[in-house]
C-alpha atoms as a PDB file:
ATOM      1  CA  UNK A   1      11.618 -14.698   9.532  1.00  0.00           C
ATOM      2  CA  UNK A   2      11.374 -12.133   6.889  1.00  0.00           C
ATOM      3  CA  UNK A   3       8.687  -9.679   6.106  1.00  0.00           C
ATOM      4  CA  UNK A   4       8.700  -7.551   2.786  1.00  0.00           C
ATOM      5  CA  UNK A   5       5.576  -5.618   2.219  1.00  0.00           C
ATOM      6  CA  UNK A   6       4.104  -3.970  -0.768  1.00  0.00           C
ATOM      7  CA  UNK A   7       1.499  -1.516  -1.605  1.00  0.00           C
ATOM      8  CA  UNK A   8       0.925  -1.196  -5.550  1.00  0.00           C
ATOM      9  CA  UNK A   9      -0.945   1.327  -7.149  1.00  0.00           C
ATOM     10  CA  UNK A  10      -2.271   0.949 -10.791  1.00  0.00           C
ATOM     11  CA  UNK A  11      -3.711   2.342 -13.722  1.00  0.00           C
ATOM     12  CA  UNK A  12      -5.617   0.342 -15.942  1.00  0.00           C
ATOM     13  CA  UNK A  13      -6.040   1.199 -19.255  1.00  0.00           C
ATOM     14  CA  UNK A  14      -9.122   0.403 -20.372  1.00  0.00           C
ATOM     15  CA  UNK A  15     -12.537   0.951 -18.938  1.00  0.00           C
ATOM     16  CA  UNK A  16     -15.991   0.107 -20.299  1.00  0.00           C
ATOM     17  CA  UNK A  17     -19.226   2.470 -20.690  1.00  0.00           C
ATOM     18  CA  UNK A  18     -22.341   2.230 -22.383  1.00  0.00           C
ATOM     19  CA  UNK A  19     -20.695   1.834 -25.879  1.00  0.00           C
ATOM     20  CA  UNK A  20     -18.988  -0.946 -24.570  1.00  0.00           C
ATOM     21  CA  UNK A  21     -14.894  -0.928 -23.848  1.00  0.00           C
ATOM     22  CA  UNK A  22     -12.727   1.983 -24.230  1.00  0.00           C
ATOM     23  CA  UNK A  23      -8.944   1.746 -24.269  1.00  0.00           C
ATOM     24  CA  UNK A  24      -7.269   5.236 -22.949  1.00  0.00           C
ATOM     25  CA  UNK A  25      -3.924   5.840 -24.779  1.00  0.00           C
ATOM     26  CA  UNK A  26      -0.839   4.797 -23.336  1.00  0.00           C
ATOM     27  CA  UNK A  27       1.261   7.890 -21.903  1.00  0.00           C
ATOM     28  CA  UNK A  28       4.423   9.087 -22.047  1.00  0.00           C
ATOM     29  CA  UNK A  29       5.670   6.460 -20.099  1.00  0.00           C
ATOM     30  CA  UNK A  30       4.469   3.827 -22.297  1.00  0.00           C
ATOM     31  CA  UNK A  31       6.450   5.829 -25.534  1.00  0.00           C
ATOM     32  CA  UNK A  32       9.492   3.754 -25.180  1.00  0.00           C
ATOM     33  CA  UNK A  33       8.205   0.424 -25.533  1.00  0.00           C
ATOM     34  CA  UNK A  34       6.053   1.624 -28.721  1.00  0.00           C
ATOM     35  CA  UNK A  35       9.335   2.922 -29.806  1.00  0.00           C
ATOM     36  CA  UNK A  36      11.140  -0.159 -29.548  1.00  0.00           C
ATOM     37  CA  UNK A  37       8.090  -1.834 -31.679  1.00  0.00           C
ATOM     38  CA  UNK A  38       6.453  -3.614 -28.488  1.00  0.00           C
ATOM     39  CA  UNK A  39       3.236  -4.360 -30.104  1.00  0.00           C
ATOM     40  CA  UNK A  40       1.566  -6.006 -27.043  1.00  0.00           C
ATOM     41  CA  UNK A  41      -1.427  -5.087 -25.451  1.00  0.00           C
ATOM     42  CA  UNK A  42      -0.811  -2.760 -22.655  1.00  0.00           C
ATOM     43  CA  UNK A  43      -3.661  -3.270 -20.027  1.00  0.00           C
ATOM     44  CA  UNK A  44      -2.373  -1.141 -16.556  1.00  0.00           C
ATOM     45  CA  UNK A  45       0.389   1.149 -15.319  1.00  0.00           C
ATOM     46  CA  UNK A  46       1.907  -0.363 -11.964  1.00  0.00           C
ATOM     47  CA  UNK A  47       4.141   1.279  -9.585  1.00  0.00           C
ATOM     48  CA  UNK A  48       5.739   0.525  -6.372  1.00  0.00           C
ATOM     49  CA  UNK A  49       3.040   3.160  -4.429  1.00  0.00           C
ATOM     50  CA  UNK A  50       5.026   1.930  -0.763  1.00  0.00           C
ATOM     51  CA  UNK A  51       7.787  -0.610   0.871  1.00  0.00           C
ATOM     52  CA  UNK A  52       8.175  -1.758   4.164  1.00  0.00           C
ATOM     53  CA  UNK A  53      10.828  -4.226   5.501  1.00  0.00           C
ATOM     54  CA  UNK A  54       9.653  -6.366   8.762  1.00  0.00           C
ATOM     55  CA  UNK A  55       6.904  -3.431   9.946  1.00  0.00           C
ATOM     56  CA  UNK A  56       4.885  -6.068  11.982  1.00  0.00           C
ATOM     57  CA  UNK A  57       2.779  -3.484  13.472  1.00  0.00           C
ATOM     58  CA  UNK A  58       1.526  -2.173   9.828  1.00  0.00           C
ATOM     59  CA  UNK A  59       1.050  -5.399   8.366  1.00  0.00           C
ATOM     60  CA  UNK A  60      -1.077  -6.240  11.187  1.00  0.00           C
ATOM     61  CA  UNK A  61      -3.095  -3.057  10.679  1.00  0.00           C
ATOM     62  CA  UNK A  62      -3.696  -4.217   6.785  1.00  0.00           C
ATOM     63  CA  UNK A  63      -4.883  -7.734   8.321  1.00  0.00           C
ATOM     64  CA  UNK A  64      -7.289  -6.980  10.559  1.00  0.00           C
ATOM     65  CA  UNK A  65      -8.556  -3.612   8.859  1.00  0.00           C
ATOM     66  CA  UNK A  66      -7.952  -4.812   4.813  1.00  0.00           C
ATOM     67  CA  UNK A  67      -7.713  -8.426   5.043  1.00  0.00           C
ATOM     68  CA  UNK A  68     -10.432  -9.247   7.206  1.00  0.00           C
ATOM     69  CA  UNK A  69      -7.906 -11.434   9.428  1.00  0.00           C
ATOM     70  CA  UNK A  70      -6.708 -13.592   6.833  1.00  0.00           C
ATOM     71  CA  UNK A  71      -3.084 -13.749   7.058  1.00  0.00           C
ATOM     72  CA  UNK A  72      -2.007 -14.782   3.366  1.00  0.00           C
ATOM     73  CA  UNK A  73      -0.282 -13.738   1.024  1.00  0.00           C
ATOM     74  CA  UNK A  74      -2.353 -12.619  -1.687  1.00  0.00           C
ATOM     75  CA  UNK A  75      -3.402  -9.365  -3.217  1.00  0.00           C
ATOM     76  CA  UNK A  76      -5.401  -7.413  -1.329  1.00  0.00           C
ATOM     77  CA  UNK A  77      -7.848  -4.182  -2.754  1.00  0.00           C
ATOM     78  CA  UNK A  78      -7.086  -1.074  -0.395  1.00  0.00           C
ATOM     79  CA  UNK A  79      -9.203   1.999  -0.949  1.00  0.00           C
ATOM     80  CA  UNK A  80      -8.040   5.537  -0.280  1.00  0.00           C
ATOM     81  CA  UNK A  81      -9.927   5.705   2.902  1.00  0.00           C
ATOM     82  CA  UNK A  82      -8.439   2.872   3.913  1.00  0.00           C
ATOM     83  CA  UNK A  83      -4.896   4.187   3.393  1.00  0.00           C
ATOM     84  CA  UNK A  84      -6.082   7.219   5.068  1.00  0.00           C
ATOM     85  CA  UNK A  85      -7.129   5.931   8.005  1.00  0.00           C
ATOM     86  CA  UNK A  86      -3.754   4.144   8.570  1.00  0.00           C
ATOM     87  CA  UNK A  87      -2.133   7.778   8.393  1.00  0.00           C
ATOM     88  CA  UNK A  88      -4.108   9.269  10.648  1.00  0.00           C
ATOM     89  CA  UNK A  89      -3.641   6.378  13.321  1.00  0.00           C
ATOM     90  CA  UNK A  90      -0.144   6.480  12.961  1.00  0.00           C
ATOM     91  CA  UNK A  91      -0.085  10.277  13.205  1.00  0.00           C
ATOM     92  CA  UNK A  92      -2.182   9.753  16.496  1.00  0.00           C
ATOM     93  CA  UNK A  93      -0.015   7.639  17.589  1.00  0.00           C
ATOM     94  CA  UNK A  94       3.076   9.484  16.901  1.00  0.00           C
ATOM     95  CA  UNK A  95       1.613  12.519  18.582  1.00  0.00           C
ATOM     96  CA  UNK A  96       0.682  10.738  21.237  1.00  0.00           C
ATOM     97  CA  UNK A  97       2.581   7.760  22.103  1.00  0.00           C
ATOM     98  CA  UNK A  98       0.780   6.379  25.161  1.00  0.00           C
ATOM     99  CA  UNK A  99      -1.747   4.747  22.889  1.00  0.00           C
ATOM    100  CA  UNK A 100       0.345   2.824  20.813  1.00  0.00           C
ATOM    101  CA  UNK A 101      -0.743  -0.450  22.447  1.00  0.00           C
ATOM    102  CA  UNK A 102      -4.589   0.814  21.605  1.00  0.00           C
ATOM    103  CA  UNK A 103      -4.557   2.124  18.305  1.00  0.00           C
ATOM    104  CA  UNK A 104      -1.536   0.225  16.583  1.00  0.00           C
ATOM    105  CA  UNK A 105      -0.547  -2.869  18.827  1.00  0.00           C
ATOM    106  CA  UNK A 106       2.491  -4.929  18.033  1.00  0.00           C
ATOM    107  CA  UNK A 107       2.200  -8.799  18.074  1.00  0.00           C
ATOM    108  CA  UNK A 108       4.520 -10.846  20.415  1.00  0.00           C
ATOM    109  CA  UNK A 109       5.473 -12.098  17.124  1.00  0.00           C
ATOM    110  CA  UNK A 110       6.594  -9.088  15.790  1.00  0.00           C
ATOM    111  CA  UNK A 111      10.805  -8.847  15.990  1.00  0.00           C
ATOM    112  CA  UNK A 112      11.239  -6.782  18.974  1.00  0.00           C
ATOM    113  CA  UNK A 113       8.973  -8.251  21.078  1.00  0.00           C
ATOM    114  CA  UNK A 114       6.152  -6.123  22.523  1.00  0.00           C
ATOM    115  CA  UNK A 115       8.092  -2.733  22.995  1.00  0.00           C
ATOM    116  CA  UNK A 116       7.149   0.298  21.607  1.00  0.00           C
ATOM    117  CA  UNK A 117      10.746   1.616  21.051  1.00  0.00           C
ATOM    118  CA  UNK A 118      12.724   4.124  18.536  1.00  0.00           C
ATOM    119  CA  UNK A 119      12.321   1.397  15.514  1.00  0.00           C
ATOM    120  CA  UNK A 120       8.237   1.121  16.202  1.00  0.00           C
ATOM    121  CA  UNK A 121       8.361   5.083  16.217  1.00  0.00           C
ATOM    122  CA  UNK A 122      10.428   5.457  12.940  1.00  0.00           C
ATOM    123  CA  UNK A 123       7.722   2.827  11.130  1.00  0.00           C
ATOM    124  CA  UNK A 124       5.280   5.113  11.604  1.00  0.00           C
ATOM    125  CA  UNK A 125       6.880   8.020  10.466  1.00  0.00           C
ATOM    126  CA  UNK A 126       7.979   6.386   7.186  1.00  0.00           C
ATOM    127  CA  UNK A 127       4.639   5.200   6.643  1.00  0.00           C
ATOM    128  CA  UNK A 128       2.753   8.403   6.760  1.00  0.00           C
ATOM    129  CA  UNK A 129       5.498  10.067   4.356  1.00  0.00           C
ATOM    130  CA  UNK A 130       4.962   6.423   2.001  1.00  0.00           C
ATOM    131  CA  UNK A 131       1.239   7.451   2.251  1.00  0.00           C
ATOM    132  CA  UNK A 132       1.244  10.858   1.556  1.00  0.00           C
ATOM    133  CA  UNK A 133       2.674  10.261  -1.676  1.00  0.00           C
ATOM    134  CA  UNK A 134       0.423   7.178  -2.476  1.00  0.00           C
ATOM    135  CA  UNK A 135      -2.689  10.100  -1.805  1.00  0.00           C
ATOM    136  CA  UNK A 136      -1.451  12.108  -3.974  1.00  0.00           C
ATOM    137  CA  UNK A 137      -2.086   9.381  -6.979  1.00  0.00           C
ATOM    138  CA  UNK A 138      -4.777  10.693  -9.034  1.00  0.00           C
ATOM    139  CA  UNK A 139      -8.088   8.854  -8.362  1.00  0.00           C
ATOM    140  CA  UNK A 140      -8.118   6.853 -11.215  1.00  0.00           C
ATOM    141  CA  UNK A 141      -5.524   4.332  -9.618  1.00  0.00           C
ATOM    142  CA  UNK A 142      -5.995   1.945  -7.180  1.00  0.00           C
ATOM    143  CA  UNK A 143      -3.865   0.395  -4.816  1.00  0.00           C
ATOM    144  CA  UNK A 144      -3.339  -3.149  -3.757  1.00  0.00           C
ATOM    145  CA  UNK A 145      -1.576  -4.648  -0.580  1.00  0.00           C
ATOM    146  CA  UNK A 146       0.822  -7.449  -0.949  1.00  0.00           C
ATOM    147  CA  UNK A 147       3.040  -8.852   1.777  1.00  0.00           C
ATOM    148  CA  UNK A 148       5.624 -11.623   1.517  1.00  0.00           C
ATOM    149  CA  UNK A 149       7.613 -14.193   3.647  1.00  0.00           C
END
């Protein structure tokens, strides 16, 4: 069984206040469609903001912490705190390794069983470098969770 996990962040492009909607103008990065003549409305920026292959143990920390236990998969809001909080728990962990069955437990499910070995280790490291660089989005983007099987 597969696992292929996805945290999105995105910009939309418009916004409403008191006036009523307000379209911001397409950046740079929306130049070379306009340049091509691509007329269509362009509503959000997306970008791949993280990727994980089969990490069990972080896709059960989205569930139960993002997800409210509902195992599906759908799109799922994740606020900055939120993302935060899964660095620092992996950064606990990593610094202290004894309480990897407390803070970030894996499933019997999970491909590997139970153990907390050098692949459960190297998870966590790639996910607090995936995170640091999703924190350093500026605050007008938001970030959605996605996994797939």
């Amino acid at each position: 069984m597969g696992l292929d996990m996805y945290l999105t962040a995105k910009k939309y492009l418009w916004s409403h206040n008191s006036n009523g909607p307000v379209k911001q103008e397409p950046t740079a990065l929306t130049k070379d469609l306009q340049d091509l003549g691509i007329t269509h409305e362009i509503k959000q920026i997306e970008v791949e903001g993280a990727y994980w292959r089969k990490a069990w143990v972080i896709h059960n920390w989205f569930v139960i912490n993002v997800q409210d236990g509902d195992d599906e998969c759908d799109n799922y809001s994740v606020s900055r705190g939120q993302l935060a909080e899964l660095k620092e728990v992996c950064q606990q962990v990593l610094l202290v390794p004894a309480l990897a069955s407390d803070l970030l437990p894996k499933e019997s499910f999970s491909f590997g069983g139970n153990l907390y070995n050098e692949h459960y280790f190297w998870v966590l490291k790639e996910t607090v470098k995936q995170l640091d660089r999703c924190l350093l989005f500026p605050k007008e983007w938001d970030f959605e969770y996605r996994a797939s099987w």
